[in-house]
Structure formats: structure tokens, C-alpha cells
PDB file of N, CA and C in Angstrom:
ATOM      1  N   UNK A   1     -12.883   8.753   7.602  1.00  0.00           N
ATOM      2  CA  UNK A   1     -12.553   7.972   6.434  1.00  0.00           C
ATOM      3  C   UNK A   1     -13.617   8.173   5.373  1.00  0.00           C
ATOM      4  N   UNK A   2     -13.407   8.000   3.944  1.00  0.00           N
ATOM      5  CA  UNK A   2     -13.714   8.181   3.247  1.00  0.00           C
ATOM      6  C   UNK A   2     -14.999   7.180   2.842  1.00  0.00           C
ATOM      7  N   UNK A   3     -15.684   7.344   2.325  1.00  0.00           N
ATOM      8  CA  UNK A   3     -16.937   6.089   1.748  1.00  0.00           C
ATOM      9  C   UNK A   3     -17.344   5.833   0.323  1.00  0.00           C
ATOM     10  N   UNK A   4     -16.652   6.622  -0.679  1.00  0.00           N
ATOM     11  CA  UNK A   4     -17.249   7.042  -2.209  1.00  0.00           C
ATOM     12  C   UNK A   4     -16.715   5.316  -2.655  1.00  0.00           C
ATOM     13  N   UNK A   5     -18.113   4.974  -3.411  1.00  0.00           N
ATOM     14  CA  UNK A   5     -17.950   3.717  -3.677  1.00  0.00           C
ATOM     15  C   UNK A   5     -17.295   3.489  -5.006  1.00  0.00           C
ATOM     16  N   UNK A   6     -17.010   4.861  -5.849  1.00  0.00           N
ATOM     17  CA  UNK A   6     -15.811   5.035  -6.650  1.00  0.00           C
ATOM     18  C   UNK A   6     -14.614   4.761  -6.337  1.00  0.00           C
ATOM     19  N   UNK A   7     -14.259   5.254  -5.761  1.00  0.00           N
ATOM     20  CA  UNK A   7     -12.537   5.039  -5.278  1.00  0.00           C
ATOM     21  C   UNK A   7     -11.582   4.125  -5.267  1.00  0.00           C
ATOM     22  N   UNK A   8     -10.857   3.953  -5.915  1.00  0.00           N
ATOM     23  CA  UNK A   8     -10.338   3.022  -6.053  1.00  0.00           C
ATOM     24  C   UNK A   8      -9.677   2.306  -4.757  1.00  0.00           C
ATOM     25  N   UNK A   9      -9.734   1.102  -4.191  1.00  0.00           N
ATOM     26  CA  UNK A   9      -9.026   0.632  -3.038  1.00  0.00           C
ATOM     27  C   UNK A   9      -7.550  -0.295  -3.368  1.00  0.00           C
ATOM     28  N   UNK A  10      -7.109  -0.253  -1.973  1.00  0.00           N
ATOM     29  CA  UNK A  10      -5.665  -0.720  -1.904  1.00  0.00           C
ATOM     30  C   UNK A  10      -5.543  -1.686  -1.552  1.00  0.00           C
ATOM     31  N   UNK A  11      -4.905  -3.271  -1.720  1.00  0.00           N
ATOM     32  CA  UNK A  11      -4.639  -3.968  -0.956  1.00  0.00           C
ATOM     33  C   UNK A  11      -3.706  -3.802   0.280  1.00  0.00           C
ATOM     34  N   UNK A  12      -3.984  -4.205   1.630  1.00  0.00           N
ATOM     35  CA  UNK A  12      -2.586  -3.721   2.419  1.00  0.00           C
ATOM     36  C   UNK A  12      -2.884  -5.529   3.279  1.00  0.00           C
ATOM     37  N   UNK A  13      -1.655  -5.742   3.633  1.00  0.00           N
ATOM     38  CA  UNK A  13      -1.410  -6.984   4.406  1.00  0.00           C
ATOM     39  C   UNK A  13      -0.850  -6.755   5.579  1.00  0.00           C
ATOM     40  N   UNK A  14      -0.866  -7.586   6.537  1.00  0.00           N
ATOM     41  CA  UNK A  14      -0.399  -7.430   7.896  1.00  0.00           C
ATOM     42  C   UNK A  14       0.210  -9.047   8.283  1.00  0.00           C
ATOM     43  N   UNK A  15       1.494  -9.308   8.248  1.00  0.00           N
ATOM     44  CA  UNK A  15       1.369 -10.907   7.968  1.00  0.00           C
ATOM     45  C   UNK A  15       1.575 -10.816   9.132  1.00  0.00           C
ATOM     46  N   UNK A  16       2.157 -10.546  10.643  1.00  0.00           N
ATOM     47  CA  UNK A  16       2.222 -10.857  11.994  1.00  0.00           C
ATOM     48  C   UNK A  16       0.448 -10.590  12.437  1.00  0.00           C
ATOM     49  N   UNK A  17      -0.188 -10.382  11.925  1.00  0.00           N
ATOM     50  CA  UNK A  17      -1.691 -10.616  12.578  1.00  0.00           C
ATOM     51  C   UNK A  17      -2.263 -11.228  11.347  1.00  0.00           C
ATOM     52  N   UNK A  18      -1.759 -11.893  10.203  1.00  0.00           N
ATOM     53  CA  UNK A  18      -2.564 -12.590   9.407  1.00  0.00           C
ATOM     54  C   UNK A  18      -3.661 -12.294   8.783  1.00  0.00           C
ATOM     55  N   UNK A  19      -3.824 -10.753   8.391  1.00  0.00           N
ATOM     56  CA  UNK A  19      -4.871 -10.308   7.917  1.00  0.00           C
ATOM     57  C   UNK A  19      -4.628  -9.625   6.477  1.00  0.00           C
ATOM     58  N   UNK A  20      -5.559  -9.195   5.809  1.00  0.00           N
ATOM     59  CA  UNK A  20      -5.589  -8.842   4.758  1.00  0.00           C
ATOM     60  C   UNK A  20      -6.871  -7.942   4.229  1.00  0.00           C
ATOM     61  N   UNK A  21      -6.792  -7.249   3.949  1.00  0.00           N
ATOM     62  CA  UNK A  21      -7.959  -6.118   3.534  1.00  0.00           C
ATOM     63  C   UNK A  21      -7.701  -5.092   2.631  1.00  0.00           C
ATOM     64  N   UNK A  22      -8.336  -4.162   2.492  1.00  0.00           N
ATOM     65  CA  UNK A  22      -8.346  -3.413   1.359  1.00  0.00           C
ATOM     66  C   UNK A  22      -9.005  -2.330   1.637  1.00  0.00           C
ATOM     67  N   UNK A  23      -8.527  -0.838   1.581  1.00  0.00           N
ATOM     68  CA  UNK A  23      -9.119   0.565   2.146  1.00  0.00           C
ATOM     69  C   UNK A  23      -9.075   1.610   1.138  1.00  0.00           C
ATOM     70  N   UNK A  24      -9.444   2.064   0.555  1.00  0.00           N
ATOM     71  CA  UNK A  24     -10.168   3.115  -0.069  1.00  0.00           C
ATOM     72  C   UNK A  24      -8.153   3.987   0.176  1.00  0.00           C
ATOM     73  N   UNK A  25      -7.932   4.211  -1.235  1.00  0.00           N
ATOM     74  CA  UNK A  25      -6.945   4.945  -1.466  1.00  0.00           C
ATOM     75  C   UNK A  25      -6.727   6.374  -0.336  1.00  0.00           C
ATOM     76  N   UNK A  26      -7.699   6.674  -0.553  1.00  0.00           N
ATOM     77  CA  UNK A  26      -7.120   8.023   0.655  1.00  0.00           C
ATOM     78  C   UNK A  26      -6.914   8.133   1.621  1.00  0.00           C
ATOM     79  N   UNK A  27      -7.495   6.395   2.216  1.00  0.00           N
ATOM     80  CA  UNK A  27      -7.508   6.379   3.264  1.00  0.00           C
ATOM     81  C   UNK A  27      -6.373   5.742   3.786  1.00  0.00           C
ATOM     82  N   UNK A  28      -5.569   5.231   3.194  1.00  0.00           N
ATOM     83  CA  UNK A  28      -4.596   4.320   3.101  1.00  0.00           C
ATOM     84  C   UNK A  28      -2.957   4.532   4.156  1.00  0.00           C
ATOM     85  N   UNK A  29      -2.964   5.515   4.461  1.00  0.00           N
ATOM     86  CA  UNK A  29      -1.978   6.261   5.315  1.00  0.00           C
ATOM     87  C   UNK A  29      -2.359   6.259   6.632  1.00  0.00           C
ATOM     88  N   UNK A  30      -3.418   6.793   6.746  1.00  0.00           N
ATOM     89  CA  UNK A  30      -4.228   6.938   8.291  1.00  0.00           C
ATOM     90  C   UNK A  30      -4.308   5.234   8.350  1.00  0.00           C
ATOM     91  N   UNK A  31      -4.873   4.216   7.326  1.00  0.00           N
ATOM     92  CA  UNK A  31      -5.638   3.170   7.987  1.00  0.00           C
ATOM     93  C   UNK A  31      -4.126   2.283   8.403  1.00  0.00           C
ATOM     94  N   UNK A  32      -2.656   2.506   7.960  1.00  0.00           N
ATOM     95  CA  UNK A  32      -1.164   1.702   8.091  1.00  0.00           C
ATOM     96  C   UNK A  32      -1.541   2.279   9.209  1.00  0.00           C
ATOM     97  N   UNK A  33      -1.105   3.889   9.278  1.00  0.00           N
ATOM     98  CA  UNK A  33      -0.424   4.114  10.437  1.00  0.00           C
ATOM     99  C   UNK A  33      -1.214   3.565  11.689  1.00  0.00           C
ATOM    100  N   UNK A  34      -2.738   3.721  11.862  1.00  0.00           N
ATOM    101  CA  UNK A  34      -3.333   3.305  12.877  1.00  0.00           C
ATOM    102  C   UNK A  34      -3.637   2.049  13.538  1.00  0.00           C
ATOM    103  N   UNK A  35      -3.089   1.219  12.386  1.00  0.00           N
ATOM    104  CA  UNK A  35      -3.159  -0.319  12.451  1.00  0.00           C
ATOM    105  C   UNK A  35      -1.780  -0.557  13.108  1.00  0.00           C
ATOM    106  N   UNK A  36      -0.605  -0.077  12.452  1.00  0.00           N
ATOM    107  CA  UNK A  36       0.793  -0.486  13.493  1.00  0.00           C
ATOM    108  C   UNK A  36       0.344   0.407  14.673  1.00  0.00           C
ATOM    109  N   UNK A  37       0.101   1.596  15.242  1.00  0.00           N
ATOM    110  CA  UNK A  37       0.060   2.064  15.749  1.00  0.00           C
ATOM    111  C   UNK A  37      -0.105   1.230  17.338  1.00  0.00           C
ATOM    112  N   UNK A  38      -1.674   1.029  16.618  1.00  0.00           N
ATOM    113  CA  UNK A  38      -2.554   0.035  17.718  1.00  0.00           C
ATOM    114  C   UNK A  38      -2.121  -1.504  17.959  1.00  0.00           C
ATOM    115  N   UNK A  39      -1.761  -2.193  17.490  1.00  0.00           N
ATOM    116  CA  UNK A  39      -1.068  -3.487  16.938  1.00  0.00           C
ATOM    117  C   UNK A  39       0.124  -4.151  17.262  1.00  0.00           C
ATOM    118  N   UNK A  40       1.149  -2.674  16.538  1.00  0.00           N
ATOM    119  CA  UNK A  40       2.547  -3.483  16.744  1.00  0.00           C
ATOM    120  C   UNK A  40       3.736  -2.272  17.538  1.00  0.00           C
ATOM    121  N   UNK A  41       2.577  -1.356  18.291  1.00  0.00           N
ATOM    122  CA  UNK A  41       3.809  -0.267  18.555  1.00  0.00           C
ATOM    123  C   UNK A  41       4.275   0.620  18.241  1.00  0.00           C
ATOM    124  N   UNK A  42       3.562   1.125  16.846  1.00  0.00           N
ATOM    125  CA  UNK A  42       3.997   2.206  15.662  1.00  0.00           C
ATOM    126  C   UNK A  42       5.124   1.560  15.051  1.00  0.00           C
ATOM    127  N   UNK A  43       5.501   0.225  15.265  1.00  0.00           N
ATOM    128  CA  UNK A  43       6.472  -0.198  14.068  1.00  0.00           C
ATOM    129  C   UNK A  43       5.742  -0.372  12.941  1.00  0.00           C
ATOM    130  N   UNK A  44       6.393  -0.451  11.653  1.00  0.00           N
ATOM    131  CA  UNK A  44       5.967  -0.619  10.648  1.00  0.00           C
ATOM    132  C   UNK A  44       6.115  -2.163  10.178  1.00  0.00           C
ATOM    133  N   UNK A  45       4.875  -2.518  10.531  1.00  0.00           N
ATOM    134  CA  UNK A  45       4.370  -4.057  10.168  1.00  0.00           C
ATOM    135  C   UNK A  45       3.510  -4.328   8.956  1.00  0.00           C
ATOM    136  N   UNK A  46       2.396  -3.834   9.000  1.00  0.00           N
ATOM    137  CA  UNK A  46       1.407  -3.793   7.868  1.00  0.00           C
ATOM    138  C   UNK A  46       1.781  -3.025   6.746  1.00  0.00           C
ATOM    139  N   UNK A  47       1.685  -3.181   5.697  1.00  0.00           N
ATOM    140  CA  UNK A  47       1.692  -2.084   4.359  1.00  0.00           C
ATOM    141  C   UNK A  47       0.981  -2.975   3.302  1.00  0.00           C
ATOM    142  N   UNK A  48       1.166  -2.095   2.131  1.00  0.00           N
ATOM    143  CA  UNK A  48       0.913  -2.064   1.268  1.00  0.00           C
ATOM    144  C   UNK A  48       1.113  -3.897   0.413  1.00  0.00           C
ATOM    145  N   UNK A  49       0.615  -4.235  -0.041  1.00  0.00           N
ATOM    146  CA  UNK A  49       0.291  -5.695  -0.443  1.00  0.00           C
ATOM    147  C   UNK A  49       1.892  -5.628  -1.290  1.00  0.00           C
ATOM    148  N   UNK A  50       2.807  -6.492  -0.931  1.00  0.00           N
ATOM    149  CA  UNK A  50       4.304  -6.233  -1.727  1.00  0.00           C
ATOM    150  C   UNK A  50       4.444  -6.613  -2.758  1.00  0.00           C
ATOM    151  N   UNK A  51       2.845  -7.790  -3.503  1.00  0.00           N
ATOM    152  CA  UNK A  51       3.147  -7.468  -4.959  1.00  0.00           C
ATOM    153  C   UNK A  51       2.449  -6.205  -5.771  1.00  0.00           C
ATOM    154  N   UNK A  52       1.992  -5.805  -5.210  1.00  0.00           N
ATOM    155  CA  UNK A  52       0.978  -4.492  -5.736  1.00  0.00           C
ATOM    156  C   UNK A  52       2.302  -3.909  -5.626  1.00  0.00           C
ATOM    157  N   UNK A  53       2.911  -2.952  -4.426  1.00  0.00           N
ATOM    158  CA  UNK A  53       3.932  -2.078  -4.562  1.00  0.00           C
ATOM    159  C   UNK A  53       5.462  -2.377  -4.945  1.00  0.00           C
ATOM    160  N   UNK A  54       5.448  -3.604  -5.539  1.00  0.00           N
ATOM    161  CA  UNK A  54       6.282  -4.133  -6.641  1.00  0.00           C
ATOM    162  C   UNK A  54       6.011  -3.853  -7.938  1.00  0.00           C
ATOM    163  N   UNK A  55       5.238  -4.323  -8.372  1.00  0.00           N
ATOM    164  CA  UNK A  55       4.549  -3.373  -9.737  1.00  0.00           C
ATOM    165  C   UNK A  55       4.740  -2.479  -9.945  1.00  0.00           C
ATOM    166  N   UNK A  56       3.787  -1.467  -8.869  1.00  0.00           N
ATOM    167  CA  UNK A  56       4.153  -0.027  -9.198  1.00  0.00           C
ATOM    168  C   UNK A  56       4.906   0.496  -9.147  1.00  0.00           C
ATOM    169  N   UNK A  57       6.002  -0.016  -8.262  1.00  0.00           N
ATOM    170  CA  UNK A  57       7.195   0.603  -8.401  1.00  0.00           C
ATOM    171  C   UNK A  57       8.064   0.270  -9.461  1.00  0.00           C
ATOM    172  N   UNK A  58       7.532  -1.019 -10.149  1.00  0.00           N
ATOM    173  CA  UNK A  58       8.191  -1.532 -11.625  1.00  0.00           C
ATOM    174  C   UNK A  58       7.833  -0.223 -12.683  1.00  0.00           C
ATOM    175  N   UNK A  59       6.459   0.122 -12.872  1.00  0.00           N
ATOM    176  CA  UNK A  59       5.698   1.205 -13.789  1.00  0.00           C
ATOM    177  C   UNK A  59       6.665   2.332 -13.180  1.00  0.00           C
ATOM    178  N   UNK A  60       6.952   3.223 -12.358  1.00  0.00           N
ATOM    179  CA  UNK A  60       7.312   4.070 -12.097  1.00  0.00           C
ATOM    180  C   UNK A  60       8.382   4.066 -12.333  1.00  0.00           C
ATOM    181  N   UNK A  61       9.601   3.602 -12.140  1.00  0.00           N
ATOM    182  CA  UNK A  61      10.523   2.984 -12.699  1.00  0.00           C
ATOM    183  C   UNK A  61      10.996   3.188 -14.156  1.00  0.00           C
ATOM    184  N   UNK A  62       9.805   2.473 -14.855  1.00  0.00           N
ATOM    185  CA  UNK A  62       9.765   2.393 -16.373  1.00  0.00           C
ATOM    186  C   UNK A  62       9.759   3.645 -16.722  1.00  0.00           C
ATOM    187  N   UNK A  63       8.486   4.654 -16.424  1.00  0.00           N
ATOM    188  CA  UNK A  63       8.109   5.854 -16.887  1.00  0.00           C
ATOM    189  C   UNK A  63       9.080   6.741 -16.626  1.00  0.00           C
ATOM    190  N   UNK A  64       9.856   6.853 -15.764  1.00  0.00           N
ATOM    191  CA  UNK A  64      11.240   7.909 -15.583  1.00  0.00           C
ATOM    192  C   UNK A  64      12.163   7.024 -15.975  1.00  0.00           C
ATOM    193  N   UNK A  65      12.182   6.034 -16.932  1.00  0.00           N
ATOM    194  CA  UNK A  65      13.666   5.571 -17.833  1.00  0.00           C
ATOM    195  C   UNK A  65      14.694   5.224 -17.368  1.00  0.00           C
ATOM    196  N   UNK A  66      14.177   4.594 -16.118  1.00  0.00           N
ATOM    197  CA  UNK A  66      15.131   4.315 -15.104  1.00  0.00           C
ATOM    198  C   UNK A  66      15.958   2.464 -14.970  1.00  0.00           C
ATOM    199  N   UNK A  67      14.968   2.563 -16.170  1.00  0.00           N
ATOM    200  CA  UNK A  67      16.014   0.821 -16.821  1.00  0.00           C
ATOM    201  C   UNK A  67      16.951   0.901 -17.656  1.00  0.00           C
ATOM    202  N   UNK A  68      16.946   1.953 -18.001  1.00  0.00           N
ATOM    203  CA  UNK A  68      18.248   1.868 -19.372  1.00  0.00           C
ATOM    204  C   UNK A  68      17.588   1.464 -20.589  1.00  0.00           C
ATOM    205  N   UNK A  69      16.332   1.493 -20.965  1.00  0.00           N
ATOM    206  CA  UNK A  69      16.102   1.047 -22.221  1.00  0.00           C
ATOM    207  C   UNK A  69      16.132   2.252 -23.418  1.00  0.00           C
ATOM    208  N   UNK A  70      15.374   2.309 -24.321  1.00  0.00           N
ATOM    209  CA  UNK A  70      15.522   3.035 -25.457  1.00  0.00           C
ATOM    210  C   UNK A  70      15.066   4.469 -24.740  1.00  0.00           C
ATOM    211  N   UNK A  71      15.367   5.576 -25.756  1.00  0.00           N
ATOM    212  CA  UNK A  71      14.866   6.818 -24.957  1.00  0.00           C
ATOM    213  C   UNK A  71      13.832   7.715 -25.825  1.00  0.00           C
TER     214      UNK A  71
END
């Protein structure tokens, strides 16, 4: 895992173990998968904080014009 105290970090939540933390963007794939992995079975329990990847998926959304607004 990564350590650059640049990097921007992620919120990710785990609400069946009640936790909450935050991992360094690159690391962010390895730190889901290894957390359900170990945890819940390799189901997918933990992710990404769902108002963070609400947002961004609002911005992304926006930027490919995918609301119907002006063009």
C-alpha cells in the first residue's frame, strides 16, 4: 500500500461491522476487496462512502450530458 501523504483519500464504510475509514485512493480496490474478503466472504459489503459515490456519480453524469440539459 501506498503512503504519499499527498494523495488524496477515500471515504469507504462497512455498515455490517460498523466501521468507517478512509484509504489513500490507490489503494482503494485492494483495501474493499480485502476487507469483504476477510470479513464477509468476498461478498460485497464495504464500499465506497454512498454519499461520496453519489456525487460523483452526479458530476459524471453531468459532464457526459446525461441529464438532458442545455448542450
Amino acid at each position: 500500500m501506498t503512503t504519499d501523504d499527498d494523495e488524496p483519500t477515500v471515504p469507504i464504510v462497512c455498515e455490517a461491522c460498523g466501521t468507517r475509514s478512509r484509504v489513500p485512493l490507490a489503494d482503494l480496490r485492494e483495501s474493499l476487496e480485502t476487507h469483504n474478503q476477510h470479513r464477509h466472504d468476498g461478498e460485497e459489503v464495504a464500499q465506497v462512502d454512498p454519499v461520496l459515490a453519489e456525487e460523483l456519480a452526479d458530476h459524471v453524469a453531468e459532464d457526459l450530458g446525461l441529464y438532458g440539459g442545455d448542450a
